[in-house]
Every structure is written in C-alpha cells, then in structure tokens.
N, C-alpha and C. Protein backbone atom coordinates (compact mmCIF):
# COMPACT_ATOMS: atom_id res chain seq x y z
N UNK A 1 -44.32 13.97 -17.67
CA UNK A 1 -43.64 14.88 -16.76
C UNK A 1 -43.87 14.40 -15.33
N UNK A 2 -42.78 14.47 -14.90
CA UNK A 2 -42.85 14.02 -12.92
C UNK A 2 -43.72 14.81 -12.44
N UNK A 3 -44.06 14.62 -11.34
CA UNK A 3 -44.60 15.59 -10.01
C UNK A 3 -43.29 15.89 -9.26
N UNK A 4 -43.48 17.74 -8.43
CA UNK A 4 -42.47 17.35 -7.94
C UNK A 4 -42.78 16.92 -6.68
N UNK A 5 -41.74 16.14 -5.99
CA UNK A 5 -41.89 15.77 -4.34
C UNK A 5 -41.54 16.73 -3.21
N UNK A 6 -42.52 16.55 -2.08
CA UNK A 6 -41.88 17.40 -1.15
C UNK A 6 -42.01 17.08 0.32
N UNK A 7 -41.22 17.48 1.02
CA UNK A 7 -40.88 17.03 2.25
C UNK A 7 -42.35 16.53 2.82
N UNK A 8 -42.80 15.93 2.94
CA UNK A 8 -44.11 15.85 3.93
C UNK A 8 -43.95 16.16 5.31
N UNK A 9 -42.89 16.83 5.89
CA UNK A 9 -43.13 17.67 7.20
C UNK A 9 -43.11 18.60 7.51
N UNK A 10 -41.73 19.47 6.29
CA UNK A 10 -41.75 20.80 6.26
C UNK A 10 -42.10 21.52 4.69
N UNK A 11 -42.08 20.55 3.86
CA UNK A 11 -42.69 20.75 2.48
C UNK A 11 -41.49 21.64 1.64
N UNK A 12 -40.29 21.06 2.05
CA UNK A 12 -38.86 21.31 1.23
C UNK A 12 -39.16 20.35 -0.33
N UNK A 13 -38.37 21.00 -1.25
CA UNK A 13 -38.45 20.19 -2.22
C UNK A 13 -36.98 19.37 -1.80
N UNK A 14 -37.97 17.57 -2.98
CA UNK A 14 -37.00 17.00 -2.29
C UNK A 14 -36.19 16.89 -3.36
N UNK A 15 -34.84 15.79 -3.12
CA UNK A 15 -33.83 15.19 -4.29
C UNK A 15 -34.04 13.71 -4.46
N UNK A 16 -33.60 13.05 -5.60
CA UNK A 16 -33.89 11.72 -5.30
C UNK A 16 -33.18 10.90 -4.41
N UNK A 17 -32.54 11.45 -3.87
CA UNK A 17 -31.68 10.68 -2.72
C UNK A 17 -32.27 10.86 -1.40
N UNK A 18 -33.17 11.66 -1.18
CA UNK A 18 -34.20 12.12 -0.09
C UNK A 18 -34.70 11.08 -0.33
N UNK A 19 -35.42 11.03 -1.32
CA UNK A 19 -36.38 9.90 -1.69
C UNK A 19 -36.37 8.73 -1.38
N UNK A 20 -34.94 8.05 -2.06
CA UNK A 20 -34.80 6.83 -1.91
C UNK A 20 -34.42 6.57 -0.52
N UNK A 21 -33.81 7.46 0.14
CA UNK A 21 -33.33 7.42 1.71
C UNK A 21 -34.93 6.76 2.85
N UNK A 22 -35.87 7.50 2.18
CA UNK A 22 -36.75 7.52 2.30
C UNK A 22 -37.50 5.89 2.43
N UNK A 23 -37.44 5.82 1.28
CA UNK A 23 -38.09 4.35 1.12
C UNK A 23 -37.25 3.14 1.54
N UNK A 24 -36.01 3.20 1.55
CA UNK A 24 -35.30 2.49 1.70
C UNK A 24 -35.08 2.29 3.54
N UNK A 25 -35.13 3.02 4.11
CA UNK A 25 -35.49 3.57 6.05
C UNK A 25 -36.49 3.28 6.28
N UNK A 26 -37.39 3.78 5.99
CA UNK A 26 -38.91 4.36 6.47
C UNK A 26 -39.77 2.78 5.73
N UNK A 27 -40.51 2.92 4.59
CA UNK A 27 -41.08 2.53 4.11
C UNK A 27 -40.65 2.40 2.69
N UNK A 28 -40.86 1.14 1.95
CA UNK A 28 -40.49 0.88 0.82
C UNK A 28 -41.77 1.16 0.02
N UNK A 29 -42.73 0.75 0.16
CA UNK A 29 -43.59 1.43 -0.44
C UNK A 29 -44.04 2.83 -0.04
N UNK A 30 -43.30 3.63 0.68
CA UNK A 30 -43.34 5.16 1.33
C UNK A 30 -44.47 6.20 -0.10
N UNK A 31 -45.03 6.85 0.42
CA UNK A 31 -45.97 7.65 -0.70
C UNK A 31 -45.77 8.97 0.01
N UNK A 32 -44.83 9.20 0.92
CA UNK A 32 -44.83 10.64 1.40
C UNK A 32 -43.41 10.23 2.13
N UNK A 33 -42.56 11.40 1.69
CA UNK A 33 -40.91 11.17 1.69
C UNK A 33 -40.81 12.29 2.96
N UNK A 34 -39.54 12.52 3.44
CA UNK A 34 -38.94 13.11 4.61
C UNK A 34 -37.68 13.88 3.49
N UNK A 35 -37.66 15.24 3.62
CA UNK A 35 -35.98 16.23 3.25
C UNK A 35 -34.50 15.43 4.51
N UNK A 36 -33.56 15.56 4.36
CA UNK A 36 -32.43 15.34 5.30
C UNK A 36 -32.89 15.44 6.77
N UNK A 37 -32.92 16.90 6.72
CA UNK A 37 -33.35 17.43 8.10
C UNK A 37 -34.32 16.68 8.57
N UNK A 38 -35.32 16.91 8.04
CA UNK A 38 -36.62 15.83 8.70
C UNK A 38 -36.18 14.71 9.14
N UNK A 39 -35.60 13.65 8.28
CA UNK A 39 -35.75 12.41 8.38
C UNK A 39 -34.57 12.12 9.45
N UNK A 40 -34.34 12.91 9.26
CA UNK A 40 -32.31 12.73 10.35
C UNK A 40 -33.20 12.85 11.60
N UNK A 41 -34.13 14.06 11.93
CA UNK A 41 -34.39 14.13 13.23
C UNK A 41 -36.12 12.97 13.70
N UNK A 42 -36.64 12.05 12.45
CA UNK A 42 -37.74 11.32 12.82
C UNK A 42 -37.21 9.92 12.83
N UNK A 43 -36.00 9.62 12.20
CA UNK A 43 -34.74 8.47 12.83
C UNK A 43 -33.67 8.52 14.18
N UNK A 44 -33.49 10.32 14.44
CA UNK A 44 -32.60 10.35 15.72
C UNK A 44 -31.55 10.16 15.41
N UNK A 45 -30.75 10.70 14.01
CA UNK A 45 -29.40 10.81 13.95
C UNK A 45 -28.91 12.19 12.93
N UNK A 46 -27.82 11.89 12.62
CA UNK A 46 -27.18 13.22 12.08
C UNK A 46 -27.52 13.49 11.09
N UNK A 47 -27.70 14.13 10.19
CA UNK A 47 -28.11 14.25 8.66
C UNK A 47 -26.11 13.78 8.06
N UNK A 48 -25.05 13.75 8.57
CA UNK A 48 -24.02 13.46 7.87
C UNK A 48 -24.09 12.15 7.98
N UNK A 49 -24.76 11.31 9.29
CA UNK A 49 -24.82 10.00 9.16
C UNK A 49 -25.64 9.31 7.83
N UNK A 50 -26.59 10.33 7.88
CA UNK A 50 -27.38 9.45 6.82
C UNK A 50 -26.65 9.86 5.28
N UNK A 51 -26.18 11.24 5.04
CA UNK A 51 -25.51 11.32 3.90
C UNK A 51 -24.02 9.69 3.82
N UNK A 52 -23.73 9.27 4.84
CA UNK A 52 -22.63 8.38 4.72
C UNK A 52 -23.36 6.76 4.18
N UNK A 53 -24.78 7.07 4.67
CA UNK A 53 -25.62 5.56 4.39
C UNK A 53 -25.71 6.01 2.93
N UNK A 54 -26.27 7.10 2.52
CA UNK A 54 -26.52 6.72 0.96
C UNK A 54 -25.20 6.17 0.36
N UNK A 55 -24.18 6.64 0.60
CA UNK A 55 -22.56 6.51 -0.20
C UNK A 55 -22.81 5.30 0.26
N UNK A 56 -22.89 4.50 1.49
CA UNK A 56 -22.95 3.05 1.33
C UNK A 56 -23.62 1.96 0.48
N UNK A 57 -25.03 2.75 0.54
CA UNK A 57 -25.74 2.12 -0.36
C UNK A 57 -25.21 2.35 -2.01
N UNK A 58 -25.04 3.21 -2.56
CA UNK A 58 -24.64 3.35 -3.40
C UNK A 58 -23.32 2.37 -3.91
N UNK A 59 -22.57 2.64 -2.71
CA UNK A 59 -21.50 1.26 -3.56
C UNK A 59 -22.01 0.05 -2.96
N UNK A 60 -22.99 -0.40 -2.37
CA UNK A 60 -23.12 -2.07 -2.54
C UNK A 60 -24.16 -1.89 -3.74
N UNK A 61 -24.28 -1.56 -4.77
CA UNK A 61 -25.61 -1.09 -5.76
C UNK A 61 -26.63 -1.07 -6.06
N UNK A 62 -27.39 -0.78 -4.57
CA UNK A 62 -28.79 -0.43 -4.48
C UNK A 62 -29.31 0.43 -5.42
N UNK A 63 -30.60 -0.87 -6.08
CA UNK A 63 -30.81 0.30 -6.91
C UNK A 63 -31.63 1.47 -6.71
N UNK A 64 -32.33 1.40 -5.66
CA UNK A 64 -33.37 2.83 -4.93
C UNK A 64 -32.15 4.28 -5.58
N UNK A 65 -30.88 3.82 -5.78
CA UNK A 65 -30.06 5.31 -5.52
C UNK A 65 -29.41 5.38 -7.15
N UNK A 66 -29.69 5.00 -7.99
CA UNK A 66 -29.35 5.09 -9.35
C UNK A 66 -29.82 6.45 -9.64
C-alpha cells in the first residue's frame, strides 16, 4: 500500500501530477513535493501555466506523468 503524499507547504493532498511536476521542476530526486498552488507560487508563475507544462510533457512521453 502507498503512503499518501502531501503538499510539504500547506500539507494538501497531493495527485500524481503534483508529484511528477514536482520532480521533474524542482528536484528529480525531490522527497517532499509542492500541491499546484504552492509550486506555481515557489516557481513564480500561474498554476494554468504549469497545468499547460504537464499536457506538454505528457505528449513528448515523459515518463514522470504516466
């Protein structure tokens, strides 16, 4: 059974697309993830910007987003 994950700033549960947003930005070996909100405002952009990076990543077929 997983653990679940959670925001390490505001302690939202996360999704795996938090996640991988996460590691894939921040740190690849990351052990403490960022929710949307968080990470949109500890990068300095929109949370729709970064929802448009996962869809990117997703179709060049990263696999962090499977």
């Amino acid at each position: 059974m997983s653990r679940v994950k959670t925001c390490c700033d505001c302690g939202k549960r996360l999704k795996k697309d938090e996640i991988a947003l996460t590691r894939k930005l921040v740190d690849m070996d990351a052990e403490e993830f960022y929710c949307m909100d968080c990470l949109s405002e500890f990068i300095g952009c929109s949370v729709q910007d970064l929802k448009e990076k996962i869809q990117e990543f997703k179709e060049q077929g990263c696999t962090l987003f499977l």
